[in-house]
C-alpha atoms as a PDB file:
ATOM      1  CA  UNK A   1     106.807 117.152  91.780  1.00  0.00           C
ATOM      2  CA  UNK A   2     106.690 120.325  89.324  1.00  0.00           C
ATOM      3  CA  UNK A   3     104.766 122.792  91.011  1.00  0.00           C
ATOM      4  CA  UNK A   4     102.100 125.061  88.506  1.00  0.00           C
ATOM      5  CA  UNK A   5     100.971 128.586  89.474  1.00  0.00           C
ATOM      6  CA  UNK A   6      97.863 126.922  90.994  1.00  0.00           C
ATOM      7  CA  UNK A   7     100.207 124.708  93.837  1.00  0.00           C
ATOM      8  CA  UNK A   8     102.860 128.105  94.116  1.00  0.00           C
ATOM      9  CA  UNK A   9      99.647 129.909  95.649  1.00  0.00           C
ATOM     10  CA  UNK A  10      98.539 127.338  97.397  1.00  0.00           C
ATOM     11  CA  UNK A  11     101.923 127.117  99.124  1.00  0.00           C
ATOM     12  CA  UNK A  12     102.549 130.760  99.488  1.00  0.00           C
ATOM     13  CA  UNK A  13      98.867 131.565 101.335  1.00  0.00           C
ATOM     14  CA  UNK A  14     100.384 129.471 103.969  1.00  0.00           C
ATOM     15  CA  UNK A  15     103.034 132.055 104.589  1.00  0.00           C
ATOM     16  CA  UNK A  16     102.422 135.131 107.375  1.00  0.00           C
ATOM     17  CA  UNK A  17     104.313 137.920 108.328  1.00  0.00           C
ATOM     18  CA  UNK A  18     102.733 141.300 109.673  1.00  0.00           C
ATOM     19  CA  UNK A  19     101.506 143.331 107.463  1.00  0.00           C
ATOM     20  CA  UNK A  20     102.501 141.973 104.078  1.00  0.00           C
ATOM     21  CA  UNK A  21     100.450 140.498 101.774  1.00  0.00           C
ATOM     22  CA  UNK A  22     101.851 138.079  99.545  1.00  0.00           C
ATOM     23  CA  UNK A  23     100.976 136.910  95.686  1.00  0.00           C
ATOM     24  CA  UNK A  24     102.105 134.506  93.311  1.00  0.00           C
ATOM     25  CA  UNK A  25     101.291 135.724  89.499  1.00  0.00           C
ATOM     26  CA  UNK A  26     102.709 134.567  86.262  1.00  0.00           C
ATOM     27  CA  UNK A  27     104.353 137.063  83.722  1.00  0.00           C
ATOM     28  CA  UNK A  28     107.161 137.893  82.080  1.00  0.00           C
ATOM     29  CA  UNK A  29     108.524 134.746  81.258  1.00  0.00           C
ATOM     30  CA  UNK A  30     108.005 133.146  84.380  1.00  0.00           C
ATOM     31  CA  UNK A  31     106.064 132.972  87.664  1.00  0.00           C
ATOM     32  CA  UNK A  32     107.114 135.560  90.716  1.00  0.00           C
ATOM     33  CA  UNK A  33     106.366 136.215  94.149  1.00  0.00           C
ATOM     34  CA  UNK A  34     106.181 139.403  95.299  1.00  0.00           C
ATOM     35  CA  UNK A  35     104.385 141.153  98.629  1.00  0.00           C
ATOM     36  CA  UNK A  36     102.858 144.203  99.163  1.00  0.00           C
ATOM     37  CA  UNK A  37     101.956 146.250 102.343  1.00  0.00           C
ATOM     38  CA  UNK A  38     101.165 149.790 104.016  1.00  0.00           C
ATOM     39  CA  UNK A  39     104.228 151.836 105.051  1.00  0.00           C
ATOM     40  CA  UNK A  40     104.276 155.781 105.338  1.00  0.00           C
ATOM     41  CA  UNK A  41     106.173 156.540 102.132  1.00  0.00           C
ATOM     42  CA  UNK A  42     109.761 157.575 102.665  1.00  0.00           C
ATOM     43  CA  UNK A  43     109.905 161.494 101.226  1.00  0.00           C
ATOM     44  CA  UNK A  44     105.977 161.924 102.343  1.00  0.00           C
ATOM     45  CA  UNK A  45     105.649 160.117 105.298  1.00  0.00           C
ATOM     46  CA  UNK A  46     101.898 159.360 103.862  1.00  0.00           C
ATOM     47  CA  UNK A  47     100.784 155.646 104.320  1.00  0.00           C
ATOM     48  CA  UNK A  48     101.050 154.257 100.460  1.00  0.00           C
ATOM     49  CA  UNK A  49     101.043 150.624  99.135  1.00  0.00           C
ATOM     50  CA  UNK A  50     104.284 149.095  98.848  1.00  0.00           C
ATOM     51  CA  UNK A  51     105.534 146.938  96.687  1.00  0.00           C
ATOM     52  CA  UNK A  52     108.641 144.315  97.530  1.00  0.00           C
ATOM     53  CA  UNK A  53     111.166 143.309  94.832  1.00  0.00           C
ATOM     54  CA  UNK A  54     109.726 140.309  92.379  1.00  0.00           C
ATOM     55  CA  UNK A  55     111.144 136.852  93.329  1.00  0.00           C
ATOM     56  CA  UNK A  56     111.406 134.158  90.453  1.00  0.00           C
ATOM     57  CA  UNK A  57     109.567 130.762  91.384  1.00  0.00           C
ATOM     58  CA  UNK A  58     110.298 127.636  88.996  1.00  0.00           C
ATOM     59  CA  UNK A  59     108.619 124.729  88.678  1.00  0.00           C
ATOM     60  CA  UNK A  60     111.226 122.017  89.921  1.00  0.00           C
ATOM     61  CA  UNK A  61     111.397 124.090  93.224  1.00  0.00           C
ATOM     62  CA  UNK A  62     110.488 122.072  96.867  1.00  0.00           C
ATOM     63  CA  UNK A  63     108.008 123.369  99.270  1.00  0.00           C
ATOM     64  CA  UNK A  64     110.304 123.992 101.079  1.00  0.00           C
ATOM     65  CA  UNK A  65     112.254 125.906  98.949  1.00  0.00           C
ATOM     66  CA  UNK A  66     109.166 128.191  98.114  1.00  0.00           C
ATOM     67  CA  UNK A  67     108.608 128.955 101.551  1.00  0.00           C
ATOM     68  CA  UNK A  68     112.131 129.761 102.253  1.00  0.00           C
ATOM     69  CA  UNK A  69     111.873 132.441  99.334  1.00  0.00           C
ATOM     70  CA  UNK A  70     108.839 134.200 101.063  1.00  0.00           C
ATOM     71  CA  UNK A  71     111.355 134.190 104.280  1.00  0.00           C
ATOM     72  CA  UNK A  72     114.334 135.660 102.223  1.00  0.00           C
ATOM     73  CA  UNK A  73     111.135 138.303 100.697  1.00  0.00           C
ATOM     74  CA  UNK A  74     110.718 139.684 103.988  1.00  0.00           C
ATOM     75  CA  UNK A  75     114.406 139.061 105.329  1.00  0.00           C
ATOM     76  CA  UNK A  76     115.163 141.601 101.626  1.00  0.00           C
ATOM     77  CA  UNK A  77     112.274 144.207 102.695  1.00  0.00           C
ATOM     78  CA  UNK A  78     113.024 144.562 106.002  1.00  0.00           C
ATOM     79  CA  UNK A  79     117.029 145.530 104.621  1.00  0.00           C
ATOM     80  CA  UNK A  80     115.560 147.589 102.610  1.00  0.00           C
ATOM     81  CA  UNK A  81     113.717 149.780 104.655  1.00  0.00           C
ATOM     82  CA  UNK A  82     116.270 149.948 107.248  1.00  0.00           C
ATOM     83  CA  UNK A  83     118.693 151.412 104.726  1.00  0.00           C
ATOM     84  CA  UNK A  84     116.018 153.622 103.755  1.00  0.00           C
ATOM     85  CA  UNK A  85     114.888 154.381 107.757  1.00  0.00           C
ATOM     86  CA  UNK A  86     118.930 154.558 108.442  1.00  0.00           C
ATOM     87  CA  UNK A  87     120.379 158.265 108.509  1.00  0.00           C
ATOM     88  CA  UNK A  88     123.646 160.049 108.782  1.00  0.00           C
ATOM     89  CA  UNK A  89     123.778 163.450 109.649  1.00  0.00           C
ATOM     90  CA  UNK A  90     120.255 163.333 108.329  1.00  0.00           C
ATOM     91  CA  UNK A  91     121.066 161.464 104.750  1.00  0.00           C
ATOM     92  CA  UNK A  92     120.347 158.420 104.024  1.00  0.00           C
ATOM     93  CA  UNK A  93     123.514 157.328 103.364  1.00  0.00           C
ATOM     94  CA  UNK A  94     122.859 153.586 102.801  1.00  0.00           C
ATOM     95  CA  UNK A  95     119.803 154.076 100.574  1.00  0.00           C
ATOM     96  CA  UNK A  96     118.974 151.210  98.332  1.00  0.00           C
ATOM     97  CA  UNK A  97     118.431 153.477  95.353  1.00  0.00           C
ATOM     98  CA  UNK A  98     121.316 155.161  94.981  1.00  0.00           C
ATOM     99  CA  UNK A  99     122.429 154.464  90.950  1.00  0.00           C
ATOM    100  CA  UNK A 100     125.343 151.785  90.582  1.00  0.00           C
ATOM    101  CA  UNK A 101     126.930 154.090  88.332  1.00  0.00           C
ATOM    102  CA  UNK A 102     127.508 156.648  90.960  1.00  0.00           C
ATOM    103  CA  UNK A 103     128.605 154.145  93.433  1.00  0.00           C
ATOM    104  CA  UNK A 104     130.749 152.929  90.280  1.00  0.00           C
ATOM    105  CA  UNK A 105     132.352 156.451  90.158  1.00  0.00           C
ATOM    106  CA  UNK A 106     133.111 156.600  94.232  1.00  0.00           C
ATOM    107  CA  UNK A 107     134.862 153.559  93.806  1.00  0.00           C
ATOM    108  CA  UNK A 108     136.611 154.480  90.384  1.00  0.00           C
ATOM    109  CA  UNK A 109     137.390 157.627  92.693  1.00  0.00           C
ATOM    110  CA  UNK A 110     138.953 155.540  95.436  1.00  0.00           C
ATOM    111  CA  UNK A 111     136.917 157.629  98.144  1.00  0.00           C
ATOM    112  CA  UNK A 112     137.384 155.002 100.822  1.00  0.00           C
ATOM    113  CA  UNK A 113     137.399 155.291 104.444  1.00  0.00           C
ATOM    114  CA  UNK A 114     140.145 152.982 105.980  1.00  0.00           C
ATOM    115  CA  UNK A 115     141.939 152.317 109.090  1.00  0.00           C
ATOM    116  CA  UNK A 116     145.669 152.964 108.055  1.00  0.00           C
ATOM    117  CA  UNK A 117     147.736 149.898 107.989  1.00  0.00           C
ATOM    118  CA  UNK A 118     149.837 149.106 111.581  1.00  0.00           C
ATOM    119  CA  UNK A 119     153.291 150.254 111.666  1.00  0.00           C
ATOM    120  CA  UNK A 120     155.340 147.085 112.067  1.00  0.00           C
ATOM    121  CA  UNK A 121     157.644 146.990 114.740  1.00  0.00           C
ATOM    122  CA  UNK A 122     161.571 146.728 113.927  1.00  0.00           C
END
C-alpha cells in the first residue's frame, strides 16, 4: 500500500517520545517528518522551540518503516545535543555545526591524534 500525507500522519501521531512533538507536512518536493520541542538554547540557555533535522517519507514506505524513521529522529536529536551538551576544556569540541570545510582543512592538514605504531620485535 502507497501511503498519502493523510495515512503518514496518521501513522506518525502514534509515535511518543518526551517532549517532542512530531509532524508530517508536504513540501519541497516531497513529504518530511520532522519534530520539534523545548530545550534551553545552547549559547542562551533560554528555553526556545527546537527544531530536529527534516526526514524524507515516500510513498512505497511500510509502517513499519515510518515508525522506525521517527525512532532514528530521536536516536539523530538526542546525538545531536550530546555533541552540543559535550565539552572539552569548556569547547564544544564535537559540535554538530562546525563547517565541513574546516573539518576538510584539519584533515587536508593531517592534524590527527594517533597512537604511534608498535615497535616490532627483532
Amino acid at each position: 500500500m502507497a501511503f498519502n500525507l493523510e495515512n503518514l500522519q496518521s501513522i506518525v501521531r502514534s509515535c511518543r517520545f518526551e517532549r517532542y512533538n512530531f509532524r508530517v507536512s508536504e513540501g519541497h518536493g516531497g513529504i518530511h517528518l520532522q519534530a520539534t520541542y523545548v530545550d534551553a538554547d545552547i549559547v542562551t540557555g533560554k528555553p526556545t522551540l527546537q527544531h530536529t533535522r527534516k526526514w524524507l517519507l515516500t510513498p512505497p514506505m511500510t509502517r513499519s518503516e515510518v515508525v522506525q524513521t521517527c525512532f532514528k529522529l530521536v536516536m539523530t536529536s538526542m546525538e545531536h545535543r550530546a555533541r552540543e551538551g559535550f565539552t572539552y576544556r569548556g569547547k564544544r569540541v564535537f559540535g554538530p555545526h562546525f563547517d565541513v570545510e574546516a573539518l576538510w582543512q584539519i584533515c587536508e592538514d593531517k592534524r590527527f591524534d594517533v597512537r604511534p605504531s608498535p615497535e616490532v620485535a627483532p
